[in-house]
PDB file of N, CA and C in Angstrom:
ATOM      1  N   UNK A   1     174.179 138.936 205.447  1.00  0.00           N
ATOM      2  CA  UNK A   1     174.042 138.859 204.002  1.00  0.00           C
ATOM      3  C   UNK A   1     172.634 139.263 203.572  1.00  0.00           C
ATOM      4  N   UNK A   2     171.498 139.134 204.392  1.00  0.00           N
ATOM      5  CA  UNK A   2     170.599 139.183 204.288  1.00  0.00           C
ATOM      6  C   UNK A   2     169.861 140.990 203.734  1.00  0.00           C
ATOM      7  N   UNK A   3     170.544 141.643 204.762  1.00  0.00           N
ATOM      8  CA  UNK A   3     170.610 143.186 204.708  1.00  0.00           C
ATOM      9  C   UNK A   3     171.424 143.408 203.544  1.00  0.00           C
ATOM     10  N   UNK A   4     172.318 143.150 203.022  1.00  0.00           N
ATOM     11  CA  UNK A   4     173.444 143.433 202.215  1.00  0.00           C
ATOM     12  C   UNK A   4     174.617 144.437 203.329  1.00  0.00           C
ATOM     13  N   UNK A   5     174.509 144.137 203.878  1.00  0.00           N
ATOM     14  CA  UNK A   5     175.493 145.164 205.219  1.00  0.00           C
ATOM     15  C   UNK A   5     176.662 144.333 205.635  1.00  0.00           C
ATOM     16  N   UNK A   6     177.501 145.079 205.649  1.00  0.00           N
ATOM     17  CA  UNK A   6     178.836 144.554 205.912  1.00  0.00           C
ATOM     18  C   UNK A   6     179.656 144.432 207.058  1.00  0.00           C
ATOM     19  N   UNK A   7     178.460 143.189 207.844  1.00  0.00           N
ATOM     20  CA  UNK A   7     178.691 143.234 209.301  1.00  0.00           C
ATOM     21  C   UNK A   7     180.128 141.816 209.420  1.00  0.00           C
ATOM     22  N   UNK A   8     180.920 142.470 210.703  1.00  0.00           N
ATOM     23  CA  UNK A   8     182.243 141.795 210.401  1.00  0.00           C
ATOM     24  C   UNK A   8     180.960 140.106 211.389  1.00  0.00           C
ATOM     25  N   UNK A   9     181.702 138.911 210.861  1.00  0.00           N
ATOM     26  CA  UNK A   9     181.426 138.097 211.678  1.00  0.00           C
ATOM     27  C   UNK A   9     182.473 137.450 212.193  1.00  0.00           C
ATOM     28  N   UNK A  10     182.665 137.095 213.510  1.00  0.00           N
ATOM     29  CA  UNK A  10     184.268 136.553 214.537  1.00  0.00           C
ATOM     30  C   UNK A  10     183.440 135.018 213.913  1.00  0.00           C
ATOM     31  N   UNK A  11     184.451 134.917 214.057  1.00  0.00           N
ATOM     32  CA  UNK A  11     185.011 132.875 213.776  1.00  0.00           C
ATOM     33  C   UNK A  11     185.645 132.186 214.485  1.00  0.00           C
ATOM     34  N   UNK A  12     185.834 132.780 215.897  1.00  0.00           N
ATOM     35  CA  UNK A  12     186.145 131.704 216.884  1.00  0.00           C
ATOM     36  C   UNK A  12     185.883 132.818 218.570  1.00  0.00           C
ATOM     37  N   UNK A  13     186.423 132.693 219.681  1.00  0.00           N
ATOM     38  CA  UNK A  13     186.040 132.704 221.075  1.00  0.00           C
ATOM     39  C   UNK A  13     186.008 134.754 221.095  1.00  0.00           C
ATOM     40  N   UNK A  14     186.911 135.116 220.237  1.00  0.00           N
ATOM     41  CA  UNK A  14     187.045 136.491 220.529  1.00  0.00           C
ATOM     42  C   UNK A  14     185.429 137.582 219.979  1.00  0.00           C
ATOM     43  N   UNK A  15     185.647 138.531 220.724  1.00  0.00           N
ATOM     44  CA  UNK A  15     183.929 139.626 220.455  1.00  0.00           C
ATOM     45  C   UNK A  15     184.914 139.824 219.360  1.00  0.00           C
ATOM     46  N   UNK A  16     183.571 140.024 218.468  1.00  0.00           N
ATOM     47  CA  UNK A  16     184.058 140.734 216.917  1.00  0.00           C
ATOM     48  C   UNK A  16     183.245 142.110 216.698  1.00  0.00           C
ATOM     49  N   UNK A  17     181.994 142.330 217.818  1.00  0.00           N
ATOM     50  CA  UNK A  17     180.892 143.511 217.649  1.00  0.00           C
ATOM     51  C   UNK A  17     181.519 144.155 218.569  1.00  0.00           C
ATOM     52  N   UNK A  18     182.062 145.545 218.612  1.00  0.00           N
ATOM     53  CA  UNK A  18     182.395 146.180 219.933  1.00  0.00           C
ATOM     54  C   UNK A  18     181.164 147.530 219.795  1.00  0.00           C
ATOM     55  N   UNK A  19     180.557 147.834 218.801  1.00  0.00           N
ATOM     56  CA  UNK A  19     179.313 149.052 218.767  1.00  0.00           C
ATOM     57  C   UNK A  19     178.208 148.252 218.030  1.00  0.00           C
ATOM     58  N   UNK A  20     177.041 148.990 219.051  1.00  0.00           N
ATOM     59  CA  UNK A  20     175.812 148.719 218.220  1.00  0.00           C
ATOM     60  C   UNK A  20     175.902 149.547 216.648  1.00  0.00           C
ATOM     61  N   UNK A  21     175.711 148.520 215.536  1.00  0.00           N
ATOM     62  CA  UNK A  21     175.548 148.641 214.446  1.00  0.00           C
ATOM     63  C   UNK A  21     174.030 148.641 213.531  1.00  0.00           C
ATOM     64  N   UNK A  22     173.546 149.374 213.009  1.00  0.00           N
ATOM     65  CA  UNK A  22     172.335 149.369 212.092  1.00  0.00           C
ATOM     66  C   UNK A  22     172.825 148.922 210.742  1.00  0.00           C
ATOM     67  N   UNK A  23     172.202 147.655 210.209  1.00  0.00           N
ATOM     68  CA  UNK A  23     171.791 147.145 208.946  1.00  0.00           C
ATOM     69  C   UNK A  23     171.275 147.987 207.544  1.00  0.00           C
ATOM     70  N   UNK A  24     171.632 148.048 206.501  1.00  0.00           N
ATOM     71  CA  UNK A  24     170.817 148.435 205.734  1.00  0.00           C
ATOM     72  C   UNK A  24     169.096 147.706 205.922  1.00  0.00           C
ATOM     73  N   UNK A  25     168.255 148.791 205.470  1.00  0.00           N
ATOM     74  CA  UNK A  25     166.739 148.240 205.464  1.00  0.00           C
ATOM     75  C   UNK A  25     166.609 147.598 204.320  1.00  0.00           C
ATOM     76  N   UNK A  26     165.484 146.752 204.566  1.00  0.00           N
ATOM     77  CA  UNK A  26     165.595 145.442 203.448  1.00  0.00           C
ATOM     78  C   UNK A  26     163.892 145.319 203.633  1.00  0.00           C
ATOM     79  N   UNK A  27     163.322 144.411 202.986  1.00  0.00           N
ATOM     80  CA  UNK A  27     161.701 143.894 203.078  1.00  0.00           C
ATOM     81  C   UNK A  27     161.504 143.012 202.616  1.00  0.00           C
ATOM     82  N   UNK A  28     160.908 142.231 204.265  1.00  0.00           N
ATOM     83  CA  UNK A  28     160.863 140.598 203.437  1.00  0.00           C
ATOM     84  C   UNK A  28     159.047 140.694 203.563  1.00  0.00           C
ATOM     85  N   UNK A  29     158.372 139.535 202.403  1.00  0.00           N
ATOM     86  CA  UNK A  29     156.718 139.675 202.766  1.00  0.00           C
ATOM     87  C   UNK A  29     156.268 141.455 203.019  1.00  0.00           C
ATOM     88  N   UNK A  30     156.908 142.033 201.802  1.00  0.00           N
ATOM     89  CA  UNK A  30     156.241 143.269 202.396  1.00  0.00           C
ATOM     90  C   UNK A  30     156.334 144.432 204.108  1.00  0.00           C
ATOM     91  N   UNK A  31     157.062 143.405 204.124  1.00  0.00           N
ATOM     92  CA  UNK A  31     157.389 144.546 205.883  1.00  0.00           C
ATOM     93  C   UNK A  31     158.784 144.691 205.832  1.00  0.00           C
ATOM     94  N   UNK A  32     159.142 146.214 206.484  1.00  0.00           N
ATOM     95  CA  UNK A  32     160.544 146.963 206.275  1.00  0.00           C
ATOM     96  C   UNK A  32     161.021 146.173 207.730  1.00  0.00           C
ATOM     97  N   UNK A  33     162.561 145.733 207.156  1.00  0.00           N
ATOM     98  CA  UNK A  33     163.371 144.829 208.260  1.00  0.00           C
ATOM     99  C   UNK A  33     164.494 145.776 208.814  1.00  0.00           C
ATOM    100  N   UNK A  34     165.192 146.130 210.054  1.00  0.00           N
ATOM    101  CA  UNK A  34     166.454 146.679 210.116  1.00  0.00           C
ATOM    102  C   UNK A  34     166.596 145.769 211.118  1.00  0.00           C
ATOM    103  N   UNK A  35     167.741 145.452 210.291  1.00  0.00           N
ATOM    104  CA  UNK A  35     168.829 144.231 211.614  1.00  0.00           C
ATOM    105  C   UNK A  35     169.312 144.978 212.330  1.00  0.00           C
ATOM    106  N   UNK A  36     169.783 144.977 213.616  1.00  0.00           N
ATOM    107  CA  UNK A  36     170.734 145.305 214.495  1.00  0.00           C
ATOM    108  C   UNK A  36     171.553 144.689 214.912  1.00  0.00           C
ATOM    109  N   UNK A  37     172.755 144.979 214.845  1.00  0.00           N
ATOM    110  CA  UNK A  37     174.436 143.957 215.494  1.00  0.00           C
ATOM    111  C   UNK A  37     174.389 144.714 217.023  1.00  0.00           C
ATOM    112  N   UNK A  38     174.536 143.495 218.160  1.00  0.00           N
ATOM    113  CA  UNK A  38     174.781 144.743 218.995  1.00  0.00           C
ATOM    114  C   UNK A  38     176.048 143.731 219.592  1.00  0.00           C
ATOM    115  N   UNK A  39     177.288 143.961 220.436  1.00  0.00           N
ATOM    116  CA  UNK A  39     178.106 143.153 221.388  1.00  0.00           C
ATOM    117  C   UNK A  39     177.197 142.682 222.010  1.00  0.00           C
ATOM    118  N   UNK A  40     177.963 141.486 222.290  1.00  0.00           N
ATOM    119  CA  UNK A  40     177.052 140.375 223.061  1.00  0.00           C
ATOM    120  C   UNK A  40     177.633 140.164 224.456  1.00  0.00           C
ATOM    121  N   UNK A  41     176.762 139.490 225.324  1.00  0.00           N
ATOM    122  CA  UNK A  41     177.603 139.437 226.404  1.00  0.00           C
ATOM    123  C   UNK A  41     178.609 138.559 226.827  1.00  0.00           C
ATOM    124  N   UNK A  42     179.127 138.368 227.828  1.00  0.00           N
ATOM    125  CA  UNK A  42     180.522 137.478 227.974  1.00  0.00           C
ATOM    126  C   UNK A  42     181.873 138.099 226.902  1.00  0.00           C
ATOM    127  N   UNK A  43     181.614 139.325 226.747  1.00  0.00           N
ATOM    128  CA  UNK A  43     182.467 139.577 225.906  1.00  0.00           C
ATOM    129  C   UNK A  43     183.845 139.328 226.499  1.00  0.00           C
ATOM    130  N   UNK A  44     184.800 139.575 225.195  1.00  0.00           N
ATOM    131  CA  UNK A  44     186.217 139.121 225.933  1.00  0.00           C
ATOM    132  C   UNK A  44     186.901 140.175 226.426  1.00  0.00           C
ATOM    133  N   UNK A  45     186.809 141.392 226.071  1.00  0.00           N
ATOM    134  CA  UNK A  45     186.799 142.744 226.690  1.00  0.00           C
ATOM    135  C   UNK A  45     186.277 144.022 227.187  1.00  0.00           C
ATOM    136  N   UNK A  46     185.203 143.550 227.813  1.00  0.00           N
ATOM    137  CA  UNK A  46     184.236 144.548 228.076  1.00  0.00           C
ATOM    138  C   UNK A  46     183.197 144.085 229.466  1.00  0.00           C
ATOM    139  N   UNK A  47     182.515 144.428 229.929  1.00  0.00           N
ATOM    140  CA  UNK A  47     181.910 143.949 231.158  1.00  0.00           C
ATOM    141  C   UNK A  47     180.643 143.952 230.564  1.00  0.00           C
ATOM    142  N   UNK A  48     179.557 142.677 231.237  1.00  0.00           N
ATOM    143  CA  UNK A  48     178.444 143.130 230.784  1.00  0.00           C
ATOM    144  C   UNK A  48     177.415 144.091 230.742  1.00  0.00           C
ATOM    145  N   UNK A  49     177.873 144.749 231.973  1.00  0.00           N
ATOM    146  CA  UNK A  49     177.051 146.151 232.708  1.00  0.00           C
ATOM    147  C   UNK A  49     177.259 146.778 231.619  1.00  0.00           C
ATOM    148  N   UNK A  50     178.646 147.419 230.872  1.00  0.00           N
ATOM    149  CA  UNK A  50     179.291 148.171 230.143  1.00  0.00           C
ATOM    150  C   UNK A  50     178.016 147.700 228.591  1.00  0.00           C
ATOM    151  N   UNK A  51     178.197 146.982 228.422  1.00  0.00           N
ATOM    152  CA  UNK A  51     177.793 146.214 226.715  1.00  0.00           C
ATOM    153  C   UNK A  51     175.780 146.598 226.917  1.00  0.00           C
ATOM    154  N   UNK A  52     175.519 146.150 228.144  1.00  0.00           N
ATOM    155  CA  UNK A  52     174.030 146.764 228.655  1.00  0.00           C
ATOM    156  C   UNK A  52     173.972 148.236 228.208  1.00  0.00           C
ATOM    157  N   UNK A  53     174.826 149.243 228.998  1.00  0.00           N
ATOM    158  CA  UNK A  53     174.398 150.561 228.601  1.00  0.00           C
ATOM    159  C   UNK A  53     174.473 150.657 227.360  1.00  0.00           C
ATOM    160  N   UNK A  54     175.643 150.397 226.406  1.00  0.00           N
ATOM    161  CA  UNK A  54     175.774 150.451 225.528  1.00  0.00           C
ATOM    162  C   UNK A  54     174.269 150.139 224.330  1.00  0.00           C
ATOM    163  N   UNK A  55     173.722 149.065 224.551  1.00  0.00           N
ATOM    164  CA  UNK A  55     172.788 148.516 224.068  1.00  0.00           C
ATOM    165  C   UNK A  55     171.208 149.746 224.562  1.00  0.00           C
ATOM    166  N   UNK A  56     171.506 149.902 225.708  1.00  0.00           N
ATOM    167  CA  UNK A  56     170.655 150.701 226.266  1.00  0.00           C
ATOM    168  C   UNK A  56     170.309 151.969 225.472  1.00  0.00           C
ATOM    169  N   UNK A  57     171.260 152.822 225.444  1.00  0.00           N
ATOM    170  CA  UNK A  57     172.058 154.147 225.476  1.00  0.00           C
ATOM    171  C   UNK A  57     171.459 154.298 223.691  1.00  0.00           C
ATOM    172  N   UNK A  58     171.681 152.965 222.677  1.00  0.00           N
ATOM    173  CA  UNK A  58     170.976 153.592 221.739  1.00  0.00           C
ATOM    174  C   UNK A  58     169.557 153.127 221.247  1.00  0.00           C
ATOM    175  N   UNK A  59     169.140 152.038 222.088  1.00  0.00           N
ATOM    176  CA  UNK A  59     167.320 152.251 222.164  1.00  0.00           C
ATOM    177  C   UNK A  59     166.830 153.495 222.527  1.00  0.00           C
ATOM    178  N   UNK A  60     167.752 154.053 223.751  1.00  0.00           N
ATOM    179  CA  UNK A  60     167.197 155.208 224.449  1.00  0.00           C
ATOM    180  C   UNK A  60     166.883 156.442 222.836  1.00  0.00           C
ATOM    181  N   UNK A  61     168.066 156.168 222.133  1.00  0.00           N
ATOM    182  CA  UNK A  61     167.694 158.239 220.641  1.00  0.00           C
ATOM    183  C   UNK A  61     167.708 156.973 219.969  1.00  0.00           C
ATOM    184  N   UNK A  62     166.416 155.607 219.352  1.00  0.00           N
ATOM    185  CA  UNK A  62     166.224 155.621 218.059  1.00  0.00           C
ATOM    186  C   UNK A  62     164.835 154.629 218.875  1.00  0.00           C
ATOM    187  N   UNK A  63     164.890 153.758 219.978  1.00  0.00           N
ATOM    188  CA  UNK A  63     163.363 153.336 219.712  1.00  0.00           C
ATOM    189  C   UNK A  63     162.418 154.064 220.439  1.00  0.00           C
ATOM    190  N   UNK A  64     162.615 154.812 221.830  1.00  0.00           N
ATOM    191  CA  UNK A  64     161.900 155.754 222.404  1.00  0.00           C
ATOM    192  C   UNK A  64     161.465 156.378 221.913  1.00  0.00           C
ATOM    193  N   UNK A  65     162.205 157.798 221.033  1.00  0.00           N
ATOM    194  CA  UNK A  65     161.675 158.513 219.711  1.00  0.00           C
ATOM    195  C   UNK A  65     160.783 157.784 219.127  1.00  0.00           C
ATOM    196  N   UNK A  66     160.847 156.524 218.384  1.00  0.00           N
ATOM    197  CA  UNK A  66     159.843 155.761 217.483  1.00  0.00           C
ATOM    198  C   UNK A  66     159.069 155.531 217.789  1.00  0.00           C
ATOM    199  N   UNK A  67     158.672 154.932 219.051  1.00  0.00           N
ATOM    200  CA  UNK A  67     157.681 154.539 220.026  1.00  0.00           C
ATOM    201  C   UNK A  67     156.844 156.312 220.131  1.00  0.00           C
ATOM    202  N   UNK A  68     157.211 156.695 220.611  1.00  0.00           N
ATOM    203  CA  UNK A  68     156.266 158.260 220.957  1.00  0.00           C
ATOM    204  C   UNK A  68     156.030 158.845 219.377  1.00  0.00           C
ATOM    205  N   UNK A  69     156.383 158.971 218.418  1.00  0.00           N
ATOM    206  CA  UNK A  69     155.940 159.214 217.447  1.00  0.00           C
ATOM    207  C   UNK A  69     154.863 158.153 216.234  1.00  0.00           C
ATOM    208  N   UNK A  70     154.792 156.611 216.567  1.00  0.00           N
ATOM    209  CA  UNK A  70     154.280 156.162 215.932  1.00  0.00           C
ATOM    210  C   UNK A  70     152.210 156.027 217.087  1.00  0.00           C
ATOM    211  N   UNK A  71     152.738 156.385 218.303  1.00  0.00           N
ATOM    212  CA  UNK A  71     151.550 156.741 219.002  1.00  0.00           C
ATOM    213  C   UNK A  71     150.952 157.630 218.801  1.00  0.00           C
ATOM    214  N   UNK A  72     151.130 158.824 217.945  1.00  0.00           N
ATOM    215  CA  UNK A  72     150.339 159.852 217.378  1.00  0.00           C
ATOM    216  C   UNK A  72     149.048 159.620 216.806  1.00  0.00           C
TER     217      UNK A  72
END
């Protein structure tokens, strides 16, 4: 609610996140916020190795990029 983003939330034992999701940007105190949804582990269909890359796979094209460009 916070983002205004229309992230689904599960309400009982089943995964409700199956993709990493980006938040609308928001600013709290002056600093730009982006939430991230990502699957969590113990999921009920997925392995955790699997939900790792996944999580991995998009730090790898959005914080790597960020990281080497805000070192300029």
């Amino acid at each position: 609610m916070a983002s205004g983003s229309q992230f689904r939330v599960g309400m009982d034992l089943h995964s409700c996140t199956a993709e990493v999701q980006v938040a609308n940007e928001f600013t709290i105190d002056g600093r730009r916020v982006v939430l991230i949804d990502t699957p969590g582990f113990d999921d009920t269909n997925v392995s955790d190795s699997d939900i790792l890359e996944k999580i991995a796979a998009f730090l790898a094209v959005t914080w790597v990029p960020l990281l080497s460009y805000r070192s300029r």
